[in-house]
Protein backbone atom coordinates (compact mmCIF):
# COMPACT_ATOMS: atom_id res chain seq x y z
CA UNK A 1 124.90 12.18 -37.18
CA UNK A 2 122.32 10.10 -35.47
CA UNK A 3 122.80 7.30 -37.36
CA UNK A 4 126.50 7.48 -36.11
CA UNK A 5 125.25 8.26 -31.83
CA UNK A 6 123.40 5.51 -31.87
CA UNK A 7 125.55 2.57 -32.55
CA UNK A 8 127.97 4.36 -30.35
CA UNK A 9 126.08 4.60 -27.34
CA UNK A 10 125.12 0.94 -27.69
CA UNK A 11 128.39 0.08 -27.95
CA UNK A 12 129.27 1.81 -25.13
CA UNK A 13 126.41 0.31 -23.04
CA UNK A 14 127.14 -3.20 -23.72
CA UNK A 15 131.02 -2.65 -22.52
CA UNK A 16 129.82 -0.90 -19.41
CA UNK A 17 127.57 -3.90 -19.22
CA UNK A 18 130.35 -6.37 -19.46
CA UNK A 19 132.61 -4.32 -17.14
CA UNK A 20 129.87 -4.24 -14.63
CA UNK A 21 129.01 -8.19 -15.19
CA UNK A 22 132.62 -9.19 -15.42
CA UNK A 23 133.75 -7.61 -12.47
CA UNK A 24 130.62 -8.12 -10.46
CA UNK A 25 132.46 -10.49 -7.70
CA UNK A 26 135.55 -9.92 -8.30
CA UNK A 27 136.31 -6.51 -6.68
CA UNK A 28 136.17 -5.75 -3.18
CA UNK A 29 135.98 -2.18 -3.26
CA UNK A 30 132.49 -2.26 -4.82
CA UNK A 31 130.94 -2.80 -1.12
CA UNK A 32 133.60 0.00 0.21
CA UNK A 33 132.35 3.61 0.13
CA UNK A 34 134.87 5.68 -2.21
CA UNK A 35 137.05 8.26 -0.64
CA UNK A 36 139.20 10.76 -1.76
CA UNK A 37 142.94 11.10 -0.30
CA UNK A 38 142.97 13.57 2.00
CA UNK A 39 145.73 15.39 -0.22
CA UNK A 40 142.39 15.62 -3.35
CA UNK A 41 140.48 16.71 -0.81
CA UNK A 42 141.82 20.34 -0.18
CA UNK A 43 142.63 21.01 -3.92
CA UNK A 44 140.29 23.95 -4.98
CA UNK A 45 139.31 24.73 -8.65
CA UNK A 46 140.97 26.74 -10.72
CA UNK A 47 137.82 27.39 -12.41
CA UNK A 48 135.98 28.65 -9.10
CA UNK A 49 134.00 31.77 -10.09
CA UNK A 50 134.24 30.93 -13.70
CA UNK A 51 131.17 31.43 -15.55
CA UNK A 52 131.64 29.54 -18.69
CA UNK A 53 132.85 26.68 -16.90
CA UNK A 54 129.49 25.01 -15.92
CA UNK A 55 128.38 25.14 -19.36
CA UNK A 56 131.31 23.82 -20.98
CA UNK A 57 131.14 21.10 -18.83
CA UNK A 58 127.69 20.48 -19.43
CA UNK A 59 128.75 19.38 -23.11
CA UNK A 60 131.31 17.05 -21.26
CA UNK A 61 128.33 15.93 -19.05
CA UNK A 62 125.86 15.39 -21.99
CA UNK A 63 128.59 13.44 -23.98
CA UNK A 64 130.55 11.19 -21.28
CA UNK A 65 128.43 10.88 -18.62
CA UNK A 66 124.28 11.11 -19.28
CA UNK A 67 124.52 7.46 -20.16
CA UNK A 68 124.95 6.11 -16.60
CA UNK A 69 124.15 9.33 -14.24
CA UNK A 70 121.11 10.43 -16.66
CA UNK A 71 120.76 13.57 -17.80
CA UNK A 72 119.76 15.42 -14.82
CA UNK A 73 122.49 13.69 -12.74
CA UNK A 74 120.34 11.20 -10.72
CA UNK A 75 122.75 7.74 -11.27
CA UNK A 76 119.42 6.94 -13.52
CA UNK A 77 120.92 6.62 -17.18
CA UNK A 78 120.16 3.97 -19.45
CA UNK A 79 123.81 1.97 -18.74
CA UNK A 80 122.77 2.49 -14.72
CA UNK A 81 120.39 -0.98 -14.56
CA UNK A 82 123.61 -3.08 -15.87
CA UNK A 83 125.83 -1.89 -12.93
CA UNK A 84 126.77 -3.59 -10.34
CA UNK A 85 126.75 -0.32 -8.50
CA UNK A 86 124.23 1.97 -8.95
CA UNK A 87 126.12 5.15 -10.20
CA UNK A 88 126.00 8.20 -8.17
CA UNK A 89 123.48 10.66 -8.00
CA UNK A 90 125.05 13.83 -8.43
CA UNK A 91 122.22 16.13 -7.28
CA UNK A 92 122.27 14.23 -3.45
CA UNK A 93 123.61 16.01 -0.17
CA UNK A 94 126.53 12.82 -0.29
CA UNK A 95 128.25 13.95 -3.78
CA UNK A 96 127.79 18.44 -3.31
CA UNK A 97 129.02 18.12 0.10
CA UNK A 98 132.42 16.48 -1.55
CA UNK A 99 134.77 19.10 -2.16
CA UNK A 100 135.59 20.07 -5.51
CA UNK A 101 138.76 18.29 -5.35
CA UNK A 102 137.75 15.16 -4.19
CA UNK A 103 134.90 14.80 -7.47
CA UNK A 104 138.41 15.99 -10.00
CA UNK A 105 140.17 13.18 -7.91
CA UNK A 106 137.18 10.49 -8.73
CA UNK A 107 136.70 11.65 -12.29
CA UNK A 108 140.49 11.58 -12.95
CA UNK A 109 141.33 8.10 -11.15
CA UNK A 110 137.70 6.64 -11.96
CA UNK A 111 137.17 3.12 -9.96
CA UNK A 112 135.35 -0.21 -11.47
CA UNK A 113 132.47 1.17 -13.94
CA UNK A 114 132.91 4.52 -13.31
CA UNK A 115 135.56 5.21 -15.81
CA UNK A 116 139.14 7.29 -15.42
CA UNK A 117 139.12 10.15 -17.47
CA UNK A 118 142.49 11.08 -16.76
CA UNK A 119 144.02 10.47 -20.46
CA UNK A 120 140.46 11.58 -22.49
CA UNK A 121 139.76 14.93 -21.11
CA UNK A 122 141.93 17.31 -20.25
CA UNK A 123 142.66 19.27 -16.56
CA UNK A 124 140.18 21.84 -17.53
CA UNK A 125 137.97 19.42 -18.96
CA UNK A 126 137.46 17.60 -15.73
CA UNK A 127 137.57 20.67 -13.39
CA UNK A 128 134.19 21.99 -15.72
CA UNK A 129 132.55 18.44 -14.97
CA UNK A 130 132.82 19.41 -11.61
CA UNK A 131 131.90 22.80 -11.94
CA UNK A 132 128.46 21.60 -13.48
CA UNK A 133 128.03 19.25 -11.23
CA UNK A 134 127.37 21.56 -8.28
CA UNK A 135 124.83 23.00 -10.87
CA UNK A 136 122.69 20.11 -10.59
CA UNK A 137 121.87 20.27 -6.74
CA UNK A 138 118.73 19.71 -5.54
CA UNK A 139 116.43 22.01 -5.53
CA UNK A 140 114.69 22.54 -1.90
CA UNK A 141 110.98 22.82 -2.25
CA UNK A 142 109.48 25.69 0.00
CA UNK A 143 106.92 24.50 2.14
């Protein structure tokens, strides 16, 4: 099986490489913040509450998403150097103060690098990325 990840996740690096290169000047969005339509915005999650969603999502995490937001969600994964736009850091006060339905919204619709997901994973799919992405807040050190 490793001898089969590997190739793939170079392979998958060097397109998010070329997509970041190729498209470096060419988009204006990429100096635009991304926000959701208001109408994504107020969706809630069917999966609020859900306790298996978080880890199924982790899976989802680990296998789409580690290479360019790193494994602990920090926009620090090996693709991340070759952006042209760092990717985001999921743990930060900017993406858990998004509501759930604006993070379904950007993982569904996707935008440059960051990749639409709308026709690989399913509605549930996405709506357990975003449930385990609110597990990887930061933690707030007690002084």
């Amino acid at each position: 099986m490793k001898k089969v990840k590997l190739p793939l996740t170079v392979l998958f690096i060097l397109i998010v490489s070329f997509e970041a290169i190729s498209s470096k000047n060419s988009k204006p969005f990429q100096t635009t913040p991304w926000i959701s339509p208001a109408s994504a915005c107020i969706i809630k999650s069917p999966l609020a509450g859900n306790t298996t969603a978080a880890p199924a999502g982790k899976l989802l995490y680990v296998k789409y998403c580690v290479v360019c937001h790193g494994n602990a969600g920090k926009g620090d994964g090996v693709a991340a150097p070759a952006l042209a736009i760092p990717p985001a850091d999921h743990s930060s006060v900017k993406v858990q103060s998004e509501t759930d339905g604006s993070l379904y919204w950007k993982i569904t619709t996707g935008r440059g690098a960051m990749a639409s997901y709308k026709s690989t994973l399913t509605d549930q799919q996405r709506w357990q990325l975003v449930s385990y992405i609110r597990t990887l807040a930061a933690v707030k050190k007690i002084k």
